[in-house]
Protein backbone atom coordinates (compact mmCIF):
# COMPACT_ATOMS: atom_id res chain seq x y z
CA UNK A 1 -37.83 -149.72 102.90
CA UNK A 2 -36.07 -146.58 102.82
CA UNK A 3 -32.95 -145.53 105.01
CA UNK A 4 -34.52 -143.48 107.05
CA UNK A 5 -37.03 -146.86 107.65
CA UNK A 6 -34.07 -148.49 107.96
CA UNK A 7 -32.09 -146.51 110.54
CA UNK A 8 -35.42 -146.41 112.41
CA UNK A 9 -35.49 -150.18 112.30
CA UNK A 10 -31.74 -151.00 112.93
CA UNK A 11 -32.42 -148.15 116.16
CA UNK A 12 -35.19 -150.49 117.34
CA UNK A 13 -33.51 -153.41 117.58
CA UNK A 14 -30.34 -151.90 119.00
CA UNK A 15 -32.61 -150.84 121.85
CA UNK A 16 -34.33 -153.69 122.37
CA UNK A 17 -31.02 -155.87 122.06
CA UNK A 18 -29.36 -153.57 125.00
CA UNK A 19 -32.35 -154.05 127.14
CA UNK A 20 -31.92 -157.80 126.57
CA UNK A 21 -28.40 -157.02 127.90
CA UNK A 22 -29.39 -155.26 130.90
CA UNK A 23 -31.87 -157.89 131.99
CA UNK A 24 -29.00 -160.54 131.69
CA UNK A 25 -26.76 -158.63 133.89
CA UNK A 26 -29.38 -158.46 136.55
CA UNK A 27 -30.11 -162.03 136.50
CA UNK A 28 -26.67 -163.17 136.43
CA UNK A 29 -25.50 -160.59 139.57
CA UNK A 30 -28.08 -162.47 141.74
CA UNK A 31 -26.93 -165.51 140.89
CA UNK A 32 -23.46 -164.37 141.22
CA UNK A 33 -24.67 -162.66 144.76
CA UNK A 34 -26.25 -165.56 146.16
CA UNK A 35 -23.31 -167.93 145.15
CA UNK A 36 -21.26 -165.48 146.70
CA UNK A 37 -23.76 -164.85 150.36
CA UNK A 38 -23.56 -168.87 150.21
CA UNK A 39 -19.55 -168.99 149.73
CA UNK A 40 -19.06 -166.58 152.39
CA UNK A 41 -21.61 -167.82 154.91
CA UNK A 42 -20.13 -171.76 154.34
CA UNK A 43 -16.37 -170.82 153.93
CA UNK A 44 -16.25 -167.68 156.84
CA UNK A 45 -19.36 -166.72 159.19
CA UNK A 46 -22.58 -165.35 158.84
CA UNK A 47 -21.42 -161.89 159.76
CA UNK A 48 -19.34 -161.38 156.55
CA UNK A 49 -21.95 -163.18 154.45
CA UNK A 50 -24.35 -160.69 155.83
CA UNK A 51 -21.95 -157.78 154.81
CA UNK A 52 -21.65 -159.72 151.29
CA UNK A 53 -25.72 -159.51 151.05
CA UNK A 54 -26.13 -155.77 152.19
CA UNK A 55 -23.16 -154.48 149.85
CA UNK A 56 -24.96 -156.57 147.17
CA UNK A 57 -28.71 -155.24 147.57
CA UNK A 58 -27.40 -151.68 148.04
CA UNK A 59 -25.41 -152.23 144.20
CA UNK A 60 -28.91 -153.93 142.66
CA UNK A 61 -30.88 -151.12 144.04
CA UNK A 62 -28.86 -149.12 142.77
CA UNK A 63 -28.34 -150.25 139.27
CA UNK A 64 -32.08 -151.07 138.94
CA UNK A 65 -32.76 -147.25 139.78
CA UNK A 66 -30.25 -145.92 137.96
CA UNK A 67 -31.39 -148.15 134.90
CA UNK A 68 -35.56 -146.82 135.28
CA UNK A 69 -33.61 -143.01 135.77
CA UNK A 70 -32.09 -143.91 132.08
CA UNK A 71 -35.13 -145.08 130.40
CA UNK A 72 -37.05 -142.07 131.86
CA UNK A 73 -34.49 -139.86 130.36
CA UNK A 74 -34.58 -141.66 127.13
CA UNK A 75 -38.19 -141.63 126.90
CA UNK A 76 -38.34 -138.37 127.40
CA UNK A 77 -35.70 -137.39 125.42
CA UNK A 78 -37.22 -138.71 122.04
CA UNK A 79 -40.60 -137.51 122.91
CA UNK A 80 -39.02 -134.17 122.89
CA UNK A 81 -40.41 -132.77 119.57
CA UNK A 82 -40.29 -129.30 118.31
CA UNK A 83 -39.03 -127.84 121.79
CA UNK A 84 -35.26 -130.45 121.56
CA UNK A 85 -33.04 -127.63 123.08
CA UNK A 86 -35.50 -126.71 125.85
CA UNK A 87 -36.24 -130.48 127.02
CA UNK A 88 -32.60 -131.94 126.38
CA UNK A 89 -31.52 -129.13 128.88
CA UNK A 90 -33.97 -130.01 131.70
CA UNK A 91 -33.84 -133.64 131.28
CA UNK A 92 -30.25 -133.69 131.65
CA UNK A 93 -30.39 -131.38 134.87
CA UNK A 94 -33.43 -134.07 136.27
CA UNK A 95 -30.79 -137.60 135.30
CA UNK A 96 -27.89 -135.73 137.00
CA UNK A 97 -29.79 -133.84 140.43
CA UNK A 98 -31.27 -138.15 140.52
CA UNK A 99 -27.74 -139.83 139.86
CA UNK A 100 -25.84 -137.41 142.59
CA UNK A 101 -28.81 -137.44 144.82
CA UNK A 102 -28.83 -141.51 145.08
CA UNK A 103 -25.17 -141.80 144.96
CA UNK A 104 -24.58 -139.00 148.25
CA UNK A 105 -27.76 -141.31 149.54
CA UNK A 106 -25.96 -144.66 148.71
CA UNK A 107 -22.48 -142.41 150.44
CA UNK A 108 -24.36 -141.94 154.10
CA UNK A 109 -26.06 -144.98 153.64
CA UNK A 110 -22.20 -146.67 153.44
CA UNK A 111 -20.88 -144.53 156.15
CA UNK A 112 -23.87 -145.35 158.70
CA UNK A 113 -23.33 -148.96 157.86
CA UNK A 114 -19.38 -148.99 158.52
CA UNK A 115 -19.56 -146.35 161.59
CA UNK A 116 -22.64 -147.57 163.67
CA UNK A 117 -23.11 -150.98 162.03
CA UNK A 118 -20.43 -153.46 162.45
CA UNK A 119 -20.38 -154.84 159.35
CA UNK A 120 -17.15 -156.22 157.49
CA UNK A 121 -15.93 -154.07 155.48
CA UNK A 122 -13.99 -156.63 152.88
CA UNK A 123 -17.60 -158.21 152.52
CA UNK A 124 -18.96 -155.10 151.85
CA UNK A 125 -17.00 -154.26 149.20
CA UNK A 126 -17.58 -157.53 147.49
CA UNK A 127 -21.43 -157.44 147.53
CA UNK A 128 -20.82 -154.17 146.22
CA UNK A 129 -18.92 -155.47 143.33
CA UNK A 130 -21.11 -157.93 141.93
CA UNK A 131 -22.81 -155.36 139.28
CA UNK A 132 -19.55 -154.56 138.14
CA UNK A 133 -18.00 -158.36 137.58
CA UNK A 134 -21.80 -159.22 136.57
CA UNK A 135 -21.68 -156.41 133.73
CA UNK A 136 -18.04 -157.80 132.68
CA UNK A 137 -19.18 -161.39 132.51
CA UNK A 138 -22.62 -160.67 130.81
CA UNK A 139 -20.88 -158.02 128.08
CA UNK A 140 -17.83 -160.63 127.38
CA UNK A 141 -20.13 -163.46 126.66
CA UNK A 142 -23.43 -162.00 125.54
CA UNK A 143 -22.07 -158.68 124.27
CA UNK A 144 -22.22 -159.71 120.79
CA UNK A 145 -25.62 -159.75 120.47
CA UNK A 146 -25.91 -155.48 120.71
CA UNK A 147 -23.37 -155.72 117.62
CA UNK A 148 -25.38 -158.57 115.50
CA UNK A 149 -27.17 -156.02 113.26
CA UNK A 150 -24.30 -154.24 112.52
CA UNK A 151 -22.08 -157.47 111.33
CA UNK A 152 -24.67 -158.96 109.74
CA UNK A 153 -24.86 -155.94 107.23
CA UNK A 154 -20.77 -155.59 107.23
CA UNK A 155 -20.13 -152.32 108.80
């Protein structure tokens, strides 16, 4: 194969190894969510295990949106062709209008819950955490395997 075969290949798999990724970190965060809704609902009250569960479906939703947003745009991207300039300049307009949009949604969305809601706010903040120490957990232990190409040819 040539290198251009090659880079193609080595591309491929670095995709398909960082969707692998992605899929653990959403498996693992409801684990970690439901271990966490069951922690607080045995160890405090319902109430905070409640605010545990809604901080931790807004953070999935979230994530899994923003995820399809950055396929589209990657899709799209490489489909671009002849016209790069023209469709590398909209598509990047389209991701960031989507990723402000949801995150002033995800912003009212918060300030309803805490203002007309009672809801704990300490729980909330801990269901909303679990994509972030689910990314950190995932990336420490399964991290590797996005770098496996590149070690095995000793760059």
């Amino acid at each position: 194969m040539n290198k251009t075969g090659d880079g193609q290949e080595q591309a491929r798999q670095a995709a398909e190894a960082g969707t692998r990724l992605l899929t653990h970190v959403q498996r693992f965060n409801w684990i970690l969510l439901g271990a966490l809704v069951g922690g607080a609902a045995y160890f405090y009250s319902w109430p905070v295990a409640r605010s545990v569960l809604i901080g931790g479906l807004l953070a999935n939703a979230s994530f899994f949106m923003l995820r399809r947003d950055m396929n589209s745009f990657m899709h799209n991207f490489s489909q671009a062709g002849m016209n790069l300039q023209a469709v590398k300049r909209i598509e990047k307009i389209r991701f960031f209008v989507k990723f402000y949009g949801r995150l002033a949604v995800l912003a009212l969305v918060l300030l309803v819950l805490i203002t007309k809601v009672g809801i704990d706010i300490i729980g909330l903040v801990v269901g909303l955490s679990t994509i972030m120490f689910s990314v950190i957990v995932v990336v420490l232990s399964k991290g590797s395997m996005l770098y496996s190409a590149q070690r095995l040819r000793g760059a």
